[in-house]
N, C-alpha and C. Protein backbone atom coordinates (compact mmCIF):
# COMPACT_ATOMS: atom_id res chain seq x y z
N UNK A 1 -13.02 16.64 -15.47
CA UNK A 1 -12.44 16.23 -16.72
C UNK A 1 -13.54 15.83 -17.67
N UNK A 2 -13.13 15.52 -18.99
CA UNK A 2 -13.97 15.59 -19.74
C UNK A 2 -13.88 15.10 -21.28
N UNK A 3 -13.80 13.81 -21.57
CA UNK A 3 -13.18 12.78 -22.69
C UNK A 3 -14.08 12.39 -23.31
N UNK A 4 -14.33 12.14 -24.15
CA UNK A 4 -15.88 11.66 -25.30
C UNK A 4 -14.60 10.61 -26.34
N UNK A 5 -15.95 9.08 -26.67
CA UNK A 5 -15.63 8.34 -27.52
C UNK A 5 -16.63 8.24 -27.89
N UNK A 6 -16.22 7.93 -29.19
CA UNK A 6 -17.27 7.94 -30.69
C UNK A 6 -18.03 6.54 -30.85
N UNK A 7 -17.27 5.73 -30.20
CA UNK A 7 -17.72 4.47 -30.14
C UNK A 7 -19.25 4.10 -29.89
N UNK A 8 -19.26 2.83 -29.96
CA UNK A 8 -21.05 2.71 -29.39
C UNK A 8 -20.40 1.47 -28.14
N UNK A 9 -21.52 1.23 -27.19
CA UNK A 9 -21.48 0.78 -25.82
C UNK A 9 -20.27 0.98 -25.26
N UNK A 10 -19.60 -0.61 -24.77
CA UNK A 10 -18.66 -0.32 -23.74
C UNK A 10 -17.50 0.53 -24.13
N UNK A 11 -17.92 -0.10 -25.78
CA UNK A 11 -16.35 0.80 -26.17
C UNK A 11 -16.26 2.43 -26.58
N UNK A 12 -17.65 2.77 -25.87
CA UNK A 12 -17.56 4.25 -26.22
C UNK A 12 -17.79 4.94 -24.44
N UNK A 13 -17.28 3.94 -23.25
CA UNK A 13 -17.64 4.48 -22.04
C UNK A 13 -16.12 4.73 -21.98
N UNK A 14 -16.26 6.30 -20.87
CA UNK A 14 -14.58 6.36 -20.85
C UNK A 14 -14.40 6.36 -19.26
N UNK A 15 -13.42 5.73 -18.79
CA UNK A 15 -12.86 5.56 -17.45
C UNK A 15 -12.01 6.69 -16.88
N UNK A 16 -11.90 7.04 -15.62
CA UNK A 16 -10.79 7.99 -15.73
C UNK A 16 -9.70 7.71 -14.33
N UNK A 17 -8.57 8.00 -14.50
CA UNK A 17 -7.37 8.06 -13.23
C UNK A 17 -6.57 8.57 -13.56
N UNK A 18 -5.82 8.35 -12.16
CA UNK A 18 -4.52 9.22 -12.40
C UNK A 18 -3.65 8.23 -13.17
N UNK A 19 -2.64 8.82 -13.99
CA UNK A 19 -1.67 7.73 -14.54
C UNK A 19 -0.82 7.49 -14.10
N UNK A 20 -0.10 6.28 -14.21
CA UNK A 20 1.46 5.85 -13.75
C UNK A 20 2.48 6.98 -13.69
N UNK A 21 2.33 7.77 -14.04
CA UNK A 21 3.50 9.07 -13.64
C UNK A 21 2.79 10.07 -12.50
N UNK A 22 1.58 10.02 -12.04
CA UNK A 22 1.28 10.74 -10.85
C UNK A 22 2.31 10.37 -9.82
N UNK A 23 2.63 11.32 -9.00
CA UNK A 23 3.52 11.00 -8.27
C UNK A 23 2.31 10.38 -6.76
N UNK A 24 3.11 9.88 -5.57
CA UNK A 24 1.67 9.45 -4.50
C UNK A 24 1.42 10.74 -3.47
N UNK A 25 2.34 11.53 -3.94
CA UNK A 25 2.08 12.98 -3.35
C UNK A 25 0.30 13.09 -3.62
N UNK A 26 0.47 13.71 -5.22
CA UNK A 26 -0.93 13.76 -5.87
C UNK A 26 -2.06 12.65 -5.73
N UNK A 27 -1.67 11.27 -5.09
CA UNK A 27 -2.60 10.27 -4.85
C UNK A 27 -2.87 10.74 -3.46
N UNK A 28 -2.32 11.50 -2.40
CA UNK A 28 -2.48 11.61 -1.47
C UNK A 28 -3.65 12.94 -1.16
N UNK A 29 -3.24 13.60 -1.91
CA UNK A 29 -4.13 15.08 -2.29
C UNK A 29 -5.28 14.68 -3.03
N UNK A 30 -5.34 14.02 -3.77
CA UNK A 30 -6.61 14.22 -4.88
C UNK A 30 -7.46 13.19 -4.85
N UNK A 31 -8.73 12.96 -5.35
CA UNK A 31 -8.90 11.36 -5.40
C UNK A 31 -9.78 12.28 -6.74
N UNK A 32 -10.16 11.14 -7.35
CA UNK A 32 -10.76 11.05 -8.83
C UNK A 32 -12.06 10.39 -9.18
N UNK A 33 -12.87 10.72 -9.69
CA UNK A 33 -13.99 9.57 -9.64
C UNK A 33 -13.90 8.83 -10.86
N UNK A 34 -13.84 7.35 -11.25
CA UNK A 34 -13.45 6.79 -12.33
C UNK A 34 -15.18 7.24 -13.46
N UNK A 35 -15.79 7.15 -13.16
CA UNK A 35 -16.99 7.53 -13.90
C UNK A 35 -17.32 8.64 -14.89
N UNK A 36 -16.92 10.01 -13.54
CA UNK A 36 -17.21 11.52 -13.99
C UNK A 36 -15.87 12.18 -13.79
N UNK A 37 -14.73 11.61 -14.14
CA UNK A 37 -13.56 12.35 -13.78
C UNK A 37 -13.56 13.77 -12.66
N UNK A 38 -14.70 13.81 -11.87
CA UNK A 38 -14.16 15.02 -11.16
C UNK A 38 -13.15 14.49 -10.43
N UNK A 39 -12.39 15.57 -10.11
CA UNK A 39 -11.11 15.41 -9.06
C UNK A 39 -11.47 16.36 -7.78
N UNK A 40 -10.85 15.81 -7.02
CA UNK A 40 -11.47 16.74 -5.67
C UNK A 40 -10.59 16.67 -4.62
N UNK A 41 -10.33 17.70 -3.73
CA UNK A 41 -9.33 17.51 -2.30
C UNK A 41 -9.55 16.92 -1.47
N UNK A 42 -8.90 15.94 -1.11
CA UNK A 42 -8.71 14.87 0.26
C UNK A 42 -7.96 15.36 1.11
N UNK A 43 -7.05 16.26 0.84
CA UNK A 43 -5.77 16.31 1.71
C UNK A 43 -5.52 17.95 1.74
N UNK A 44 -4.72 18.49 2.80
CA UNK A 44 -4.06 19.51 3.02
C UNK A 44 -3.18 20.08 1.83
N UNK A 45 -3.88 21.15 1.53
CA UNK A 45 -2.93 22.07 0.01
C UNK A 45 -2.28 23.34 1.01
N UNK A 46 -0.94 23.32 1.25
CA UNK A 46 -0.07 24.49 1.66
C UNK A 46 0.81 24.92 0.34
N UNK A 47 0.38 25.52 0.15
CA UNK A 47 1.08 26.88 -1.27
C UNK A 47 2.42 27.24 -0.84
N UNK A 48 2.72 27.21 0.40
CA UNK A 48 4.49 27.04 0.77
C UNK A 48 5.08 26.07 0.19
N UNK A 49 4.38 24.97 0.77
CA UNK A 49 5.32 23.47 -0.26
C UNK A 49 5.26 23.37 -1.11
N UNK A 50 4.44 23.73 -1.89
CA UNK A 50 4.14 23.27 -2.99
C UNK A 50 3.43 25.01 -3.72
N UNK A 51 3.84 25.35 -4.85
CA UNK A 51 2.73 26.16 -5.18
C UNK A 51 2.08 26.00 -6.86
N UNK A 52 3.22 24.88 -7.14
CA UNK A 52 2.31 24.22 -8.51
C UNK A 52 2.20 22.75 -8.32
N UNK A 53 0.98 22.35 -8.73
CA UNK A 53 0.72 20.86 -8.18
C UNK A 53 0.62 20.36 -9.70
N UNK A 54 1.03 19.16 -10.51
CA UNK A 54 0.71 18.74 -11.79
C UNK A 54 -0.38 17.78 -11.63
N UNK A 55 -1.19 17.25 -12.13
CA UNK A 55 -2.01 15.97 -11.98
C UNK A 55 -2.30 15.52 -13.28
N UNK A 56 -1.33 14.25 -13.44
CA UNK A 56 -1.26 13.60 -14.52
C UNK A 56 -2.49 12.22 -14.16
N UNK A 57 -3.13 12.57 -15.41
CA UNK A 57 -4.61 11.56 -15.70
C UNK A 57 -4.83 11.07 -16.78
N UNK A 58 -5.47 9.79 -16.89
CA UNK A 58 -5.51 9.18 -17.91
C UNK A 58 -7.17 8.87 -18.28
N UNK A 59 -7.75 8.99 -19.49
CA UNK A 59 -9.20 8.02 -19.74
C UNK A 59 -9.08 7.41 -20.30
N UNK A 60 -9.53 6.20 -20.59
CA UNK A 60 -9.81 5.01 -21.21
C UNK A 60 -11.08 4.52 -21.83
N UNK A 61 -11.04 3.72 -22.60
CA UNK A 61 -12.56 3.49 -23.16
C UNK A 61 -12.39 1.71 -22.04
N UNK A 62 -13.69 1.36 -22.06
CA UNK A 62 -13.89 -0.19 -21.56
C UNK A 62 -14.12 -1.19 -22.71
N UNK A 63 -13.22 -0.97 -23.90
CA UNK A 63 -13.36 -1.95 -25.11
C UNK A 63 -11.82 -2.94 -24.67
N UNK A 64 -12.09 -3.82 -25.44
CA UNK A 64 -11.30 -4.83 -25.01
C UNK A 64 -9.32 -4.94 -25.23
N UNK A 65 -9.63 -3.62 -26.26
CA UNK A 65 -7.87 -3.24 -26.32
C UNK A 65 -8.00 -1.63 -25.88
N UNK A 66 -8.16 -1.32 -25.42
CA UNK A 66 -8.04 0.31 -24.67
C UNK A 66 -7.24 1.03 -25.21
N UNK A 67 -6.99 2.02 -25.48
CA UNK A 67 -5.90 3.07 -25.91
C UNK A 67 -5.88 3.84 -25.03
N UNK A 68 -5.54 4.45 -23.57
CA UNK A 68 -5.19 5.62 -23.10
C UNK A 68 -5.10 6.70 -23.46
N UNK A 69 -5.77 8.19 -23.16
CA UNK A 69 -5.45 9.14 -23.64
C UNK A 69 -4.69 9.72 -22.45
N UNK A 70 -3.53 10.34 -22.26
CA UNK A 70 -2.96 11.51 -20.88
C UNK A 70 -2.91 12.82 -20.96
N UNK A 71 -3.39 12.97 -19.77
CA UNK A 71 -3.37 15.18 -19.81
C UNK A 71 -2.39 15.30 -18.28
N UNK A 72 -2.08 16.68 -18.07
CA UNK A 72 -2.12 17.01 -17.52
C UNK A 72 -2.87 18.32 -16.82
C-alpha cells in the first residue's frame, strides 16, 4: 500500500491497518505492517472457499486529530 501526507513530521507519517469492517476471516489470512503497509499471507488461501477475498484498510497520519483514509 501506499498513502503520502503533505504534512511535515508526525503529522505527515502515515500508519496503516486493516479497518473496523475487515472481517477476522481477513485478520486471520493477512497481517499488515503498520509502517510500510505491505500485506502478506499468514494463512491458507483455498480458491474453493473463497475466490474473492476484499481487504478493507485504513492509513492514518500520527497528528493529534487523525482523519482516516479507507480502500479496499
Amino acid at each position: 500500500l501506499n498513502a503520502t501526507d503533505a504534512d511535515e513530521g508526525t503529522n505527515g507519517e502515515v500508519l496503516y491497518s486493516f479497518s473496523g469492517y475487515a472481517p477476522e476471516r481477513v485478520r486471520d489470512l493477512f497481517s499488515i505492517d503498520p509502517q510500510s503497509g505491505l500485506i502478506r499471507v499468514k494463512g491458507d488461501l483455498d480458491y474453493e472457499e473463497s475466490g474473492l477475498i476484499e481487504i478493507d484498510v485504513q492509513a492514518r497520519d500520527l497528528g493529534p486529530n487523525p482523519i482516516p483514509a479507507h480502500c479496499k
